[in-house]
Protein backbone atom coordinates (compact mmCIF):
# COMPACT_ATOMS: atom_id res chain seq x y z
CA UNK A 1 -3.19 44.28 102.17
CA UNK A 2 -1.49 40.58 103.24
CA UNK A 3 -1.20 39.84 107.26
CA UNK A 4 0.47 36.77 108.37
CA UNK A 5 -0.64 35.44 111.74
CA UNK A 6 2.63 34.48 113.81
CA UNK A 7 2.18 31.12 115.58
CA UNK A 8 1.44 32.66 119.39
CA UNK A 9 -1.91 33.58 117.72
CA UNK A 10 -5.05 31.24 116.90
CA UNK A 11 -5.62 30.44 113.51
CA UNK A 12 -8.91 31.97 113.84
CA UNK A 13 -7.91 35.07 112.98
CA UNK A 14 -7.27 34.31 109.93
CA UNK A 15 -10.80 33.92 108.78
CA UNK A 16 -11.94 37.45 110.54
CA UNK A 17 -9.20 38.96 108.29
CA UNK A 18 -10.36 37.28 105.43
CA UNK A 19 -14.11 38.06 106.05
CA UNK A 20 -12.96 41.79 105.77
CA UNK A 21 -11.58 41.49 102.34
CA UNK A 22 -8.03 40.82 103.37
CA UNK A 23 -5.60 38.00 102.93
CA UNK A 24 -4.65 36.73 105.56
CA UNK A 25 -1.68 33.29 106.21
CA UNK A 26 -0.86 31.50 108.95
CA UNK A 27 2.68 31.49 109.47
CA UNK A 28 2.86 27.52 110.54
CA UNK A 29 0.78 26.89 107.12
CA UNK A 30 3.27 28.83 105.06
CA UNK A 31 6.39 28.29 106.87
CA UNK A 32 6.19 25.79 109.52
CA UNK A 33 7.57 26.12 113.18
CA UNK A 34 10.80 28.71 112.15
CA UNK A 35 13.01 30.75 113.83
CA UNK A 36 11.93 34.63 114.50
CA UNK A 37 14.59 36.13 112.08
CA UNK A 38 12.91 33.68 109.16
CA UNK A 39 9.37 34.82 109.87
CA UNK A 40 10.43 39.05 110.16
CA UNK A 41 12.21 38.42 106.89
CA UNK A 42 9.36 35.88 105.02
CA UNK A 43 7.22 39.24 105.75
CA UNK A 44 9.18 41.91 104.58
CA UNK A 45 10.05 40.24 101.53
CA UNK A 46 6.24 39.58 100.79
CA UNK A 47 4.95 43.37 101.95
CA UNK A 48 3.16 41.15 104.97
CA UNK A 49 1.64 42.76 107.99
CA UNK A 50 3.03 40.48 110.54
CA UNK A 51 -0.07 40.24 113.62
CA UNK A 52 2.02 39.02 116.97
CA UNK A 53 1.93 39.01 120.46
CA UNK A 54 5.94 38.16 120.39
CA UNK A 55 7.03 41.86 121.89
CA UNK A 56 10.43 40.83 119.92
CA UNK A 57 9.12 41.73 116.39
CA UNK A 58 8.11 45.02 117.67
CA UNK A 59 12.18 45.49 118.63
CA UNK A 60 13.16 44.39 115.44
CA UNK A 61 10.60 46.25 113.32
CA UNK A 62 12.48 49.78 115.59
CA UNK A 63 15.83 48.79 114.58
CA UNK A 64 15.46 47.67 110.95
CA UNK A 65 12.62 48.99 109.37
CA UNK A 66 10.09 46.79 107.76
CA UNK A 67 6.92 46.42 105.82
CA UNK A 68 4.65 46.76 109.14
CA UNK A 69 3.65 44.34 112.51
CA UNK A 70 0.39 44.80 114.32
């Protein structure tokens, strides 16, 4: 399973994922500082957990579906 770590979240995380067995990006390593729709799509297209505090994702994830957000 892949999670990328939205930029509201320290980059931290990303080794505690990765100390579990799981692979795990940081969205301003992969994409840089992007707008919300780029990040929800960049996700879905990769079969990316996206891990957020951004309650937005969560509205988007209701309305259109998507490959998961934590």
């Amino acid at each position: 399973m892949k999670f990328l770590i939205d930029a509201d979240l320290p980059r931290s995380l990303i080794e505690i994922f990765r100390k579990y067995g799981y692979e795990a990006f940081d969205v301003r390593d992969v994409l840089g500082g992007v707008p919300d729709e780029e990040v929800y799509n960049y996700a879905n297209k990769n079969n990316m957990v996206l891990v957020t505090r951004d309650l937005g994702f969560g509205d988007m994830y209701m309305v259109r579906g998507g490959y998961g957000v934590l």
